[in-house]
C-alpha atoms as a PDB file:
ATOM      1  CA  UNK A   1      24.131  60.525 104.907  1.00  0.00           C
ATOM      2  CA  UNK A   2      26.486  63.155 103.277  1.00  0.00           C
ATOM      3  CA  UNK A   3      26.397  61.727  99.862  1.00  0.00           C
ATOM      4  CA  UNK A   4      22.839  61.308 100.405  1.00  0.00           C
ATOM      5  CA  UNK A   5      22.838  64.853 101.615  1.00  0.00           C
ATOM      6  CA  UNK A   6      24.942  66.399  98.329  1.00  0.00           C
ATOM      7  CA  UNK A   7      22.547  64.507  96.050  1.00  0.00           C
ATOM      8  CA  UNK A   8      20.015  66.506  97.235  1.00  0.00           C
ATOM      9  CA  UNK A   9      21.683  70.125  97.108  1.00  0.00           C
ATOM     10  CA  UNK A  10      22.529  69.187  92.859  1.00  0.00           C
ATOM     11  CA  UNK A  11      18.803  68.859  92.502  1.00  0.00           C
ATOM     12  CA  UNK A  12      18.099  71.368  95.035  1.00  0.00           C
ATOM     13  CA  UNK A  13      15.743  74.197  92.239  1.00  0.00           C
ATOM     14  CA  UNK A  14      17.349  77.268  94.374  1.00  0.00           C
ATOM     15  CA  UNK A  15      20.475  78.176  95.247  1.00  0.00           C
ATOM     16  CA  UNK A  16      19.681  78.828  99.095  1.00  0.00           C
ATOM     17  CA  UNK A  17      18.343  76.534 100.999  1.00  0.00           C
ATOM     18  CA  UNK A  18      16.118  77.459 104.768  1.00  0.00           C
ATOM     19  CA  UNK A  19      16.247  75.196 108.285  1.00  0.00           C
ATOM     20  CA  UNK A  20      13.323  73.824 107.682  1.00  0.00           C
ATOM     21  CA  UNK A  21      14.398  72.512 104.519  1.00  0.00           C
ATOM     22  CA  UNK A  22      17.343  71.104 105.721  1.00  0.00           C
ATOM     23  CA  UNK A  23      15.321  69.611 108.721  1.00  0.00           C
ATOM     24  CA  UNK A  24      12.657  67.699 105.685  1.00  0.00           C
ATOM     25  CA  UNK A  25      15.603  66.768 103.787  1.00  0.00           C
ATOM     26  CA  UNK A  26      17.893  65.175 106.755  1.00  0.00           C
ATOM     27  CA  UNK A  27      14.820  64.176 109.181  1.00  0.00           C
ATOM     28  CA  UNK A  28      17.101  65.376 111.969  1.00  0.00           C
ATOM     29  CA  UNK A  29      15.635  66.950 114.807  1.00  0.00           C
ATOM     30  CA  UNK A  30      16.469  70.721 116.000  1.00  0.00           C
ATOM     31  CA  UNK A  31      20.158  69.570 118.369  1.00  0.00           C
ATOM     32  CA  UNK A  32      20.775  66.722 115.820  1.00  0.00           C
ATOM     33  CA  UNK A  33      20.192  69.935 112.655  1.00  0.00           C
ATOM     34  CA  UNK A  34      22.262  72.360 114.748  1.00  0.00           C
ATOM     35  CA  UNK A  35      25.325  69.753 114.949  1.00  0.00           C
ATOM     36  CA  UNK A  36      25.031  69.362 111.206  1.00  0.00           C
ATOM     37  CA  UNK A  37      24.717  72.897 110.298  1.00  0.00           C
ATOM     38  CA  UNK A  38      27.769  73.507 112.281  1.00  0.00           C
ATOM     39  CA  UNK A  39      29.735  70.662 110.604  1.00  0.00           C
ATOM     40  CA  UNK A  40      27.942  71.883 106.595  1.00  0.00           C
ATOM     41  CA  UNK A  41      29.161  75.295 107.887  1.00  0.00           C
ATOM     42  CA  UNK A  42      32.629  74.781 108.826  1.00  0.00           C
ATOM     43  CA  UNK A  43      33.608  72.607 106.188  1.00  0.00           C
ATOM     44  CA  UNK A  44      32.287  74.846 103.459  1.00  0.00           C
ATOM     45  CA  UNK A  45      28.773  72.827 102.372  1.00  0.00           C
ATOM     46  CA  UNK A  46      26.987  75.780 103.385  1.00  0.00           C
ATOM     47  CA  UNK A  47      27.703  79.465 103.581  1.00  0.00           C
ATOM     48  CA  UNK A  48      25.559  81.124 106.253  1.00  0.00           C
ATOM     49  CA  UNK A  49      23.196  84.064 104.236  1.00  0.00           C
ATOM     50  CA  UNK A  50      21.380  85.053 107.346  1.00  0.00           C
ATOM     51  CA  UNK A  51      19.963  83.178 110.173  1.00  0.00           C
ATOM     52  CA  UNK A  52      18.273  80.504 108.936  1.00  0.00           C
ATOM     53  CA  UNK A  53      19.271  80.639 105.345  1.00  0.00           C
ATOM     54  CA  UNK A  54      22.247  79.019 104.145  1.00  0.00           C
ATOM     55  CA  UNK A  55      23.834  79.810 100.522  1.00  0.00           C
ATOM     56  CA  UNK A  56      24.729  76.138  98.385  1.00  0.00           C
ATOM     57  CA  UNK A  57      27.824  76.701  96.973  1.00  0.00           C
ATOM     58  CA  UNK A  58      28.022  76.270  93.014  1.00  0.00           C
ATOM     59  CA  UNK A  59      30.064  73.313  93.340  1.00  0.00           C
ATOM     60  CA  UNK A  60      26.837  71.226  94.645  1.00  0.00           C
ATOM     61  CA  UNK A  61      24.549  73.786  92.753  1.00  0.00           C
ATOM     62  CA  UNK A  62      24.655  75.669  89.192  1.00  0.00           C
ATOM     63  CA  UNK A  63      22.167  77.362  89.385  1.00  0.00           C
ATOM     64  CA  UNK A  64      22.581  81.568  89.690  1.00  0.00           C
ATOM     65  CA  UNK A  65      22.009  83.564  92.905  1.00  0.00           C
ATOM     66  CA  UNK A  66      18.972  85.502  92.909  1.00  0.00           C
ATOM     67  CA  UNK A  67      18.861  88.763  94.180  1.00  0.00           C
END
């Protein structure tokens, strides 16, 4: 599931990614995508923007933060 997981954040087209996305991408449902946010959060696959919206670090994605 993880490799599966960083496969799709290289082809990810943004460098953020939503809940909802996660939730399509995974097929988890909401306490299953809470227990992997947690565990994408704490070891560093995801940087928390805002609630809901998560930040894909530039070693999974190259492409440039908009803002």
């Amino acid at each position: 599931m993880r490799k599966q997981l960083l496969q799709a954040f290289i082809s990810w087209p943004k460098s953020f990614i939503s809940t909802t996305d996660l939730a399509s991408i995974t097929g988890k449902s909401d306490p299953a995508l809470y227990a992997f946010v947690n565990r994408a959060l704490k070891d560093e696959s995801l940087v928390l923007i805002s609630r809901g919206l998560f930040l894909i670090p530039s070693m999974y994605n190259k492409r440039v933060v908009d803002c």
